[in-house]
C-alpha atoms as a PDB file:
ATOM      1  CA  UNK A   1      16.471  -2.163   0.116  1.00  0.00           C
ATOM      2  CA  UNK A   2      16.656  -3.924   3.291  1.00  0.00           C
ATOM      3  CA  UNK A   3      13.697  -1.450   5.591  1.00  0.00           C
ATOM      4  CA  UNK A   4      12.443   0.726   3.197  1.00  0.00           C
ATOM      5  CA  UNK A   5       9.481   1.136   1.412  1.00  0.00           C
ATOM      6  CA  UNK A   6      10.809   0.007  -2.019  1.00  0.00           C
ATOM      7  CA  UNK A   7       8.165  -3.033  -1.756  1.00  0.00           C
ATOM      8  CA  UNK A   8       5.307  -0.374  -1.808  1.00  0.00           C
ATOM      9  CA  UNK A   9       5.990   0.017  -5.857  1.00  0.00           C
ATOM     10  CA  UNK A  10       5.393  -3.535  -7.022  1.00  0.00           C
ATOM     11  CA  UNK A  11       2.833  -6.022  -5.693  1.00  0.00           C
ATOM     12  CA  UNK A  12       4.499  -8.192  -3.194  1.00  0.00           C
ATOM     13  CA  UNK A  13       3.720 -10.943  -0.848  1.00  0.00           C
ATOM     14  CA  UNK A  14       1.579  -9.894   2.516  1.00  0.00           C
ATOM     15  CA  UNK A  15       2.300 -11.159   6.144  1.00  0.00           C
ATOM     16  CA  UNK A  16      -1.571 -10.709   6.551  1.00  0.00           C
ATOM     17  CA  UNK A  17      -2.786 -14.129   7.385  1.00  0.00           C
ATOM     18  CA  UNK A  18      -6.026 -13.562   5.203  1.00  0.00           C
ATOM     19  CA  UNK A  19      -4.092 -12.083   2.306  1.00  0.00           C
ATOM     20  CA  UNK A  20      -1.489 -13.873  -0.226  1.00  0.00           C
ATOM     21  CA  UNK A  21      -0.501 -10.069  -1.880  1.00  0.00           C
ATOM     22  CA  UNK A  22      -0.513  -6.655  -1.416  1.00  0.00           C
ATOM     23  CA  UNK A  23      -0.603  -3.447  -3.841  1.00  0.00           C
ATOM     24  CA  UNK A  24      -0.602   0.640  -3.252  1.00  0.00           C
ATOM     25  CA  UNK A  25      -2.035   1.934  -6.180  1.00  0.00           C
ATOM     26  CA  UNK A  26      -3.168   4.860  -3.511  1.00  0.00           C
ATOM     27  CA  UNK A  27      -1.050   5.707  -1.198  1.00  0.00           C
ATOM     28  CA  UNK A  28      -1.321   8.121   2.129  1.00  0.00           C
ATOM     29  CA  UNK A  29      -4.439   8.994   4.445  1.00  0.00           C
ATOM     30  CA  UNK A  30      -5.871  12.969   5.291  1.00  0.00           C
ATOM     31  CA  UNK A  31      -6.738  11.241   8.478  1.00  0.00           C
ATOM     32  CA  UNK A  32     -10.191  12.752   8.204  1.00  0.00           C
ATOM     33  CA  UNK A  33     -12.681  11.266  10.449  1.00  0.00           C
ATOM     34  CA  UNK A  34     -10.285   8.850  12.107  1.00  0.00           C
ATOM     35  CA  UNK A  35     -10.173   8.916  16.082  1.00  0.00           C
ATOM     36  CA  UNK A  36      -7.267   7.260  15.862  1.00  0.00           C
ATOM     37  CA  UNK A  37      -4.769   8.979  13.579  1.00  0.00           C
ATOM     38  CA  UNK A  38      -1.957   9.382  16.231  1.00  0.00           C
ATOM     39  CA  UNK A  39      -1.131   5.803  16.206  1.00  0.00           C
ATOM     40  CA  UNK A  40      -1.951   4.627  12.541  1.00  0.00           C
ATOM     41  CA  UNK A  41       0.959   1.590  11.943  1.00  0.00           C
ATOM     42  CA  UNK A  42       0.615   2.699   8.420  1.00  0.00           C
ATOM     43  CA  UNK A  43       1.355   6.494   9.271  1.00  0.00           C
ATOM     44  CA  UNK A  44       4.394   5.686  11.508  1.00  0.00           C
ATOM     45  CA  UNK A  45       5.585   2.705   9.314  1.00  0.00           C
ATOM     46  CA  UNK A  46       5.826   5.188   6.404  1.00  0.00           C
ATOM     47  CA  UNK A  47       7.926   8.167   8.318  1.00  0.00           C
ATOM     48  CA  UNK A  48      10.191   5.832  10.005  1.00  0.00           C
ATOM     49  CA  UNK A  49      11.822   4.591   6.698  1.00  0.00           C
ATOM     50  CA  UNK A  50      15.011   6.034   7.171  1.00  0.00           C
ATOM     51  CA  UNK A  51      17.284   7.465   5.380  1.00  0.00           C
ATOM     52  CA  UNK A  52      15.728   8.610   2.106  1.00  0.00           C
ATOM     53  CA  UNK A  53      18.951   8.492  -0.335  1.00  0.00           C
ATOM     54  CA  UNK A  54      20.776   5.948  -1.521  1.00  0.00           C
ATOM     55  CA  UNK A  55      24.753   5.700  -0.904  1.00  0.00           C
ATOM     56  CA  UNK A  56      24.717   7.586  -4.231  1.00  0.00           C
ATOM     57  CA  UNK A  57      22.972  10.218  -2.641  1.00  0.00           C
ATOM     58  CA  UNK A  58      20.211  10.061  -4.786  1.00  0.00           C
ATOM     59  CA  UNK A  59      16.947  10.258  -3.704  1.00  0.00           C
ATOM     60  CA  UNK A  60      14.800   7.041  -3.493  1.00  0.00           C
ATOM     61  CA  UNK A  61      11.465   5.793  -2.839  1.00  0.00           C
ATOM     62  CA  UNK A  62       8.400   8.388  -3.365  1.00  0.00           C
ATOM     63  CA  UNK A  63       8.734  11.488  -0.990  1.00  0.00           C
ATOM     64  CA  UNK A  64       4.546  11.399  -0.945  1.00  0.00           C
ATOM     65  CA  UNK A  65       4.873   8.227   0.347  1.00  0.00           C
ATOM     66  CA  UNK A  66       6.994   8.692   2.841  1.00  0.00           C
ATOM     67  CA  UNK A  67       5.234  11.627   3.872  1.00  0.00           C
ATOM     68  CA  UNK A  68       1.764   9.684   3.936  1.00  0.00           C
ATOM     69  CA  UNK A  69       0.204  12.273   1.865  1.00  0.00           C
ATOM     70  CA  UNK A  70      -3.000  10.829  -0.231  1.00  0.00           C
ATOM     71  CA  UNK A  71      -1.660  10.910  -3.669  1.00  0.00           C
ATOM     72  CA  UNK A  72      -1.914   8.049  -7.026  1.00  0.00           C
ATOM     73  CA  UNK A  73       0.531   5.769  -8.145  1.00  0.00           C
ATOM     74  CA  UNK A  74      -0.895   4.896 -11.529  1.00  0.00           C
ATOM     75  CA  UNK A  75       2.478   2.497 -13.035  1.00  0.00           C
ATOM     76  CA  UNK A  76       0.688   0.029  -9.711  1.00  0.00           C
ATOM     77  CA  UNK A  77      -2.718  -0.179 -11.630  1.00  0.00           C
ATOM     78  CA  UNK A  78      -2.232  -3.472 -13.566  1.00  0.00           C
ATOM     79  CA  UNK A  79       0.729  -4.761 -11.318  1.00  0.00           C
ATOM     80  CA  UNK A  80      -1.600  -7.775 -10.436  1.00  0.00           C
ATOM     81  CA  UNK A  81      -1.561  -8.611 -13.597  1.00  0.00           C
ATOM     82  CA  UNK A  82       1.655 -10.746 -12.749  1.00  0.00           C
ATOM     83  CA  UNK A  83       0.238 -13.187 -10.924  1.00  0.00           C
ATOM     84  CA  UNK A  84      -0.767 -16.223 -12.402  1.00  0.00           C
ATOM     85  CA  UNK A  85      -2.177 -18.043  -9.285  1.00  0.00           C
ATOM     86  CA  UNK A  86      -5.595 -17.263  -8.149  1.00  0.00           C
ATOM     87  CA  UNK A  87      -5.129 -14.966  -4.801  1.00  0.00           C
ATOM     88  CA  UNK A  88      -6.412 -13.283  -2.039  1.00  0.00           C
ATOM     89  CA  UNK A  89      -4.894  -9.287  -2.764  1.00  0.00           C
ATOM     90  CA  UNK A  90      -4.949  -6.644  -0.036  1.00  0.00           C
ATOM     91  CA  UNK A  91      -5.103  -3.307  -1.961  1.00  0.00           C
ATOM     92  CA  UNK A  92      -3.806   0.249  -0.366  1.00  0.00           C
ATOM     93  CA  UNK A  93      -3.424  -1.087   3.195  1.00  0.00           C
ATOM     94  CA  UNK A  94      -0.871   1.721   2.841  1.00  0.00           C
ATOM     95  CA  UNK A  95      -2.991   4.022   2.518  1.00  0.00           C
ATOM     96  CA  UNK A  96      -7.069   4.982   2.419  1.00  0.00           C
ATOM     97  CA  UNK A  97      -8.339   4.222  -0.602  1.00  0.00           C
ATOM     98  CA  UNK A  98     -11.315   6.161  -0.341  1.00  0.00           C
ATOM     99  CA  UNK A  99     -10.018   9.331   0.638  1.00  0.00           C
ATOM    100  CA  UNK A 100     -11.533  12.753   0.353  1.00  0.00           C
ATOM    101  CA  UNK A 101      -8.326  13.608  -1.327  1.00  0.00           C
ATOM    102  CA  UNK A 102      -8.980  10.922  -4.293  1.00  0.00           C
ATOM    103  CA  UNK A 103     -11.328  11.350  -6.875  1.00  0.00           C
ATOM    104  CA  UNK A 104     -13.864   9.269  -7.856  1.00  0.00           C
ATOM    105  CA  UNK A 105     -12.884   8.965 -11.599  1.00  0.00           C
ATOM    106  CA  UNK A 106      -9.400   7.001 -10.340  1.00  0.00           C
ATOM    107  CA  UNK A 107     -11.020   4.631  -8.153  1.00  0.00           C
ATOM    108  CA  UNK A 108     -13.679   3.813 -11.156  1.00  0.00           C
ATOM    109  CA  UNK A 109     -10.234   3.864 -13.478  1.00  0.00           C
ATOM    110  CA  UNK A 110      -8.758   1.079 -10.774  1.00  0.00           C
ATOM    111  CA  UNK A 111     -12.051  -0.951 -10.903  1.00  0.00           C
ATOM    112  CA  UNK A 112     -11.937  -1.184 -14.596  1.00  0.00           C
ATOM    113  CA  UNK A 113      -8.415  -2.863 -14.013  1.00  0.00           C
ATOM    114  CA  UNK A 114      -9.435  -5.463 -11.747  1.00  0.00           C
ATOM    115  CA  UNK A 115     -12.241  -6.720 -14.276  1.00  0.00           C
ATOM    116  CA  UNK A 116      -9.386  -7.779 -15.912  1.00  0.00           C
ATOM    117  CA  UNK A 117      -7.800 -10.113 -13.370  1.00  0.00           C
ATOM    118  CA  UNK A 118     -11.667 -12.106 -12.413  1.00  0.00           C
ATOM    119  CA  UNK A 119      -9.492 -15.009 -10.961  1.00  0.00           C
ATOM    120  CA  UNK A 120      -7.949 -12.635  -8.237  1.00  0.00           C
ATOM    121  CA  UNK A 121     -10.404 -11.330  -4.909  1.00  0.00           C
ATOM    122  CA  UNK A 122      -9.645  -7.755  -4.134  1.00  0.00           C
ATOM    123  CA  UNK A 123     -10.032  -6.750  -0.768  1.00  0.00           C
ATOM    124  CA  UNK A 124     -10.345  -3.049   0.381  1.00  0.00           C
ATOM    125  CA  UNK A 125     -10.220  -1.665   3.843  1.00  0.00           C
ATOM    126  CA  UNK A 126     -11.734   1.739   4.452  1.00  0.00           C
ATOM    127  CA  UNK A 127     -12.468   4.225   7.151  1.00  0.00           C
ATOM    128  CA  UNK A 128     -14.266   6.662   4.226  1.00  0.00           C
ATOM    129  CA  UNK A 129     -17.105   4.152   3.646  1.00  0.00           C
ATOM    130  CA  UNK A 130     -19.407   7.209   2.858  1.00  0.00           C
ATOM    131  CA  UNK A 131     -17.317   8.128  -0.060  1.00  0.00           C
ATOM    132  CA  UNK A 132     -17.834   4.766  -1.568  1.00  0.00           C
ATOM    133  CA  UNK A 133     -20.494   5.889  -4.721  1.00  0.00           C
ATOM    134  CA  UNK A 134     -23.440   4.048  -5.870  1.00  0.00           C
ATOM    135  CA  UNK A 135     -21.930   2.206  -8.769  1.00  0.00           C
ATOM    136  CA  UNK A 136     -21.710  -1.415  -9.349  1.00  0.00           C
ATOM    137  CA  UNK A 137     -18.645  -2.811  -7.430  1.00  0.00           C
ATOM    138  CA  UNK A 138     -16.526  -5.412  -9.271  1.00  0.00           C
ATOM    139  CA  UNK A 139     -17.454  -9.033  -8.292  1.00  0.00           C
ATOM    140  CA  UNK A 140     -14.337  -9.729  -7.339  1.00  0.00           C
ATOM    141  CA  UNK A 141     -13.727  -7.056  -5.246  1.00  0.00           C
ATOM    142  CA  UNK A 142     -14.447  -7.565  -1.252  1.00  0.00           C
ATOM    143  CA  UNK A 143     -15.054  -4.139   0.566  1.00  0.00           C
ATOM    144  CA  UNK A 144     -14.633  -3.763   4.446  1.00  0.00           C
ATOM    145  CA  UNK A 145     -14.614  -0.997   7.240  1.00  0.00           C
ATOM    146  CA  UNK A 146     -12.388  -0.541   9.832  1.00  0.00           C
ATOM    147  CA  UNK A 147     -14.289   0.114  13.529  1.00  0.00           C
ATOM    148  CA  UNK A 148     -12.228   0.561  16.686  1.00  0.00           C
ATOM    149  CA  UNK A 149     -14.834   2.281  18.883  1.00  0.00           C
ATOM    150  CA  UNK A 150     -18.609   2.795  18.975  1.00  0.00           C
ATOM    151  CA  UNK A 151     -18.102   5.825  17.218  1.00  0.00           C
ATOM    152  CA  UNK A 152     -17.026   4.264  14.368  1.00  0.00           C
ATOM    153  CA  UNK A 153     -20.285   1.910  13.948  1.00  0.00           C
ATOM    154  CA  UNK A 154     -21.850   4.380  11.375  1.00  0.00           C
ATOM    155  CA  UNK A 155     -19.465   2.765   9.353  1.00  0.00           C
ATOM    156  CA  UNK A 156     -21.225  -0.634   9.335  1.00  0.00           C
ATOM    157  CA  UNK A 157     -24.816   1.192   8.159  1.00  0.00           C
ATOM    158  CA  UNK A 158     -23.106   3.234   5.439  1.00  0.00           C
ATOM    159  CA  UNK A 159     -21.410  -0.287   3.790  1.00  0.00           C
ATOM    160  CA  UNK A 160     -24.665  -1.574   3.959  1.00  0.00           C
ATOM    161  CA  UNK A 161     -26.162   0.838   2.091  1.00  0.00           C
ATOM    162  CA  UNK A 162     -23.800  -0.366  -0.781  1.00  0.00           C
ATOM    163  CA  UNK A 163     -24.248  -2.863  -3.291  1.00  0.00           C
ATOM    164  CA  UNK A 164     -21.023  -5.025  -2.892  1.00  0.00           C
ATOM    165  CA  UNK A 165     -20.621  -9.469  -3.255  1.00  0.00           C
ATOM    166  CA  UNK A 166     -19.144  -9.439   0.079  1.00  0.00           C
ATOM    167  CA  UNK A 167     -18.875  -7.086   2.993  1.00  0.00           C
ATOM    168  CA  UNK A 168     -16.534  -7.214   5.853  1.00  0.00           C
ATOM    169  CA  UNK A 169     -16.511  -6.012   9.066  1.00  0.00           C
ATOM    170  CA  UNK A 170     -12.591  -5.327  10.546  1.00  0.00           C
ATOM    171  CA  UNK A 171     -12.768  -4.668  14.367  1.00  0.00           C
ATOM    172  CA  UNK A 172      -8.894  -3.960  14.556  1.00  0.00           C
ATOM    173  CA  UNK A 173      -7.594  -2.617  16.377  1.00  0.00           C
ATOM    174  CA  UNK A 174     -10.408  -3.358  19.113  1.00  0.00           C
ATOM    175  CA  UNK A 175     -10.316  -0.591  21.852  1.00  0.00           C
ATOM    176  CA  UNK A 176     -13.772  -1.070  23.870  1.00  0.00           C
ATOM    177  CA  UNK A 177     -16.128  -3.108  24.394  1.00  0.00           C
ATOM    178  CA  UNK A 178     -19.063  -2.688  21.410  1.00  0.00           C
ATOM    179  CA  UNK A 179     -22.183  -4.203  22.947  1.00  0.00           C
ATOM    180  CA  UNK A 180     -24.730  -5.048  20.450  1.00  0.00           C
ATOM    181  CA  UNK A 181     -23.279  -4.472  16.773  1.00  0.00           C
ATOM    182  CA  UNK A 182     -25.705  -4.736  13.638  1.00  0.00           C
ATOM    183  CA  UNK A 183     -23.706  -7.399  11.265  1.00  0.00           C
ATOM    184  CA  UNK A 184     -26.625  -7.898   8.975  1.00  0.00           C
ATOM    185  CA  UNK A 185     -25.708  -8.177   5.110  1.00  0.00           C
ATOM    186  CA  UNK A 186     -22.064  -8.530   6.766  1.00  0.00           C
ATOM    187  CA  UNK A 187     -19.973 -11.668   5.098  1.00  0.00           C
ATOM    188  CA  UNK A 188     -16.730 -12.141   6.815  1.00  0.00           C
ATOM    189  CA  UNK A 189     -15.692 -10.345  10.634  1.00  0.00           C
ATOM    190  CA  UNK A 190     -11.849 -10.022  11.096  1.00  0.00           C
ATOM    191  CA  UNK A 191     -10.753  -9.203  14.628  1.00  0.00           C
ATOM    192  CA  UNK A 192      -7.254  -8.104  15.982  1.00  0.00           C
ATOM    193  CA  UNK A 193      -5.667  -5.965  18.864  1.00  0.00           C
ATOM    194  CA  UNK A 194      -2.750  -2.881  18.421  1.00  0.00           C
ATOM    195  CA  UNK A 195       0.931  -3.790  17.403  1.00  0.00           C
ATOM    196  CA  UNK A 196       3.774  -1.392  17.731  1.00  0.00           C
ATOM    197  CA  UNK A 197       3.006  -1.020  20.702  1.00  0.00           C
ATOM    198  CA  UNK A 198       0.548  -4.168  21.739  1.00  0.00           C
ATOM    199  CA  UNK A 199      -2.538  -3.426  22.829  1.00  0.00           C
ATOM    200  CA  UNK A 200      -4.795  -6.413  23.491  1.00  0.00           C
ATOM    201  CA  UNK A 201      -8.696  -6.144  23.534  1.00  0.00           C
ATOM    202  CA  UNK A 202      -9.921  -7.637  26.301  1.00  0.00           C
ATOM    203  CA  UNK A 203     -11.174 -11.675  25.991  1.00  0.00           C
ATOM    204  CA  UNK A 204     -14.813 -10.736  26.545  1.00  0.00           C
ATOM    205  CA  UNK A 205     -14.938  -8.349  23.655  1.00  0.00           C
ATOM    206  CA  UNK A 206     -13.417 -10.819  21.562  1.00  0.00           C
ATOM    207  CA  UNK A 207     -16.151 -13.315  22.543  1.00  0.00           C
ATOM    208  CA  UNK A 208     -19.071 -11.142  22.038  1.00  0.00           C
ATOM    209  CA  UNK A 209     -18.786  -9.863  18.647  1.00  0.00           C
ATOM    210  CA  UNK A 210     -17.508 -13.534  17.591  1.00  0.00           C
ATOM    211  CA  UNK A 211     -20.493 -14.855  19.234  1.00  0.00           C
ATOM    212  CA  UNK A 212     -22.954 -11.771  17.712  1.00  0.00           C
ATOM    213  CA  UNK A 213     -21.482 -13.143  14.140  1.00  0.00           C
ATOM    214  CA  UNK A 214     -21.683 -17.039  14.805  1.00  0.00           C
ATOM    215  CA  UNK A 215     -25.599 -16.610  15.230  1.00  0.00           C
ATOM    216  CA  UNK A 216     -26.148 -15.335  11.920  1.00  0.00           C
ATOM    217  CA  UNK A 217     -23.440 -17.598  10.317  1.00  0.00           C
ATOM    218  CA  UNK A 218     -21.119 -15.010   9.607  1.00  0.00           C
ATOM    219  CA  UNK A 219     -17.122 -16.522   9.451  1.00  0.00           C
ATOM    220  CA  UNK A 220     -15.033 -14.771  12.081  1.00  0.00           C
ATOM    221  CA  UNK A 221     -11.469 -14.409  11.574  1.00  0.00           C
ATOM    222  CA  UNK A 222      -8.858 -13.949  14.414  1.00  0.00           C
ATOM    223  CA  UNK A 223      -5.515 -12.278  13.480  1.00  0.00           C
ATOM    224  CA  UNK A 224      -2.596 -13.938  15.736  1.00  0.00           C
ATOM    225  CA  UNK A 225      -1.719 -10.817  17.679  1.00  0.00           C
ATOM    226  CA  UNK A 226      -5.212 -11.593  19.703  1.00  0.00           C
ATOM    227  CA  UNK A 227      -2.844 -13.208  22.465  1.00  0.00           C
ATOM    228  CA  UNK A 228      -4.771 -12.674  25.598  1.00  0.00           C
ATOM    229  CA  UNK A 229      -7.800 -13.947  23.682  1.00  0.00           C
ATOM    230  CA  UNK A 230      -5.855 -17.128  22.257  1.00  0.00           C
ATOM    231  CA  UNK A 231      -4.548 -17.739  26.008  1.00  0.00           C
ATOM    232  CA  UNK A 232      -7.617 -17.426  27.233  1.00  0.00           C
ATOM    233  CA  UNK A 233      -9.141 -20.641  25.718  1.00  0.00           C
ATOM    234  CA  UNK A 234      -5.426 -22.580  25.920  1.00  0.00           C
ATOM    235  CA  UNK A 235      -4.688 -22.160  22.662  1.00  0.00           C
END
């Protein structure tokens, strides 16, 4: 289904540089919390998938889905489970998987399934970081939180406050300039500007957190839409 979102039912392979697959076991976002709800990709990829039969005139896809409401696809829980080859997997970047909307018993239900793939590394984006409980975290399992603004650096101190292997710090889209940013206990800092439409962070914003990171020997990842920052050095 050339454009839709038939790819969101099965694991498939990501166009995120750090990632090799992706999976929506939860699908959808109640936006709460988020400054920046108006121009979630995710949100607007999801409604724009157009039209919503097939030539039969049947309907197709997940009508949840489409409408980004936070909801459980539970035939998505073991869907890893295909892949053989040790990989990097990016799981409900469709979607919050922390959501006030979710309860905790699915995400502990989702946990127990990736004990069962050890060779894989989970990765898990999340604006919700306060929703994230005290229990143990699966080794495997990399948990990050998204900050745009200053007003989303509460996020960093409420990761912290949870036991997880590795903790990562995703400053995409950057909007402003963050000054001083506590990355203690932080593993791995991913930085990238707006697509759809482009919105580049400015070089100097770029620089600072990388260089805030590089002092305490934390790996920085650019994504390639950082264009003005790339040009910026000739690269």
């Amino acid at each position: 289904m050339k454009g839709s979102l038939w790819r969101w039912f099965v694991i498939y392979k990501s166009h995120i540089e750090y990632l090799e697959y992706q999976t929506n076991p939860i699908v959808g976002c109640s936006g709460k919390g988020c400054a920046v709800v108006k121009v979630c990709w995710a949100a607007k990829q999801a409604r724009r998938q157009i039209p919503r039969l097939d030539k039969s005139g049947r309907e197709r896809g997940c009508d949840l889905c489409y409408r980004f409401v936070p909801h459980v696809h539970w035939e998505r829980f073991d869907d890893f489970l295909s892949v053989k080859k040790p990989s990097r997997i990016g799981v409900s970047f469709m979607g919050e998987f922390y959501d006030d909307e979710i309860d905790n018993w699915v995400r502990f239900d989702y946990y127990i399934h990736m004990f069962k793939a050890p060779q894989h590394t989970f990765i898990i984006l999340t604006k919700q970081p306060q929703n994230i409980t005290e229990e143990s975290l699966p080794d495997n399992l990399w948990v990050g939180v998204s900050i745009n603004r200053k007003e989303d650096l509460w996020r960093l101190d409420a990761l912290r406050a949870v036991h997880a292997r590795l903790r990562i710090a995703s400053f995409e889209p950057l909007y402003e300039d963050l000054g001083e940013v506590n990355l203690e206990k932080f593993g791995w800092i991913i930085i990238g500007s707006q697509t759809r439409p482009d919105l580049q962070p400015k070089p100097e914003w770029v620089y600072s957190l990388s260089h805030q990171a590089s002092e305490l020997g934390i790996p920085v990842f650019w994504k390639n839409n950082l264009k003005e920052t790339a040009e910026s050095i000739g690269y």
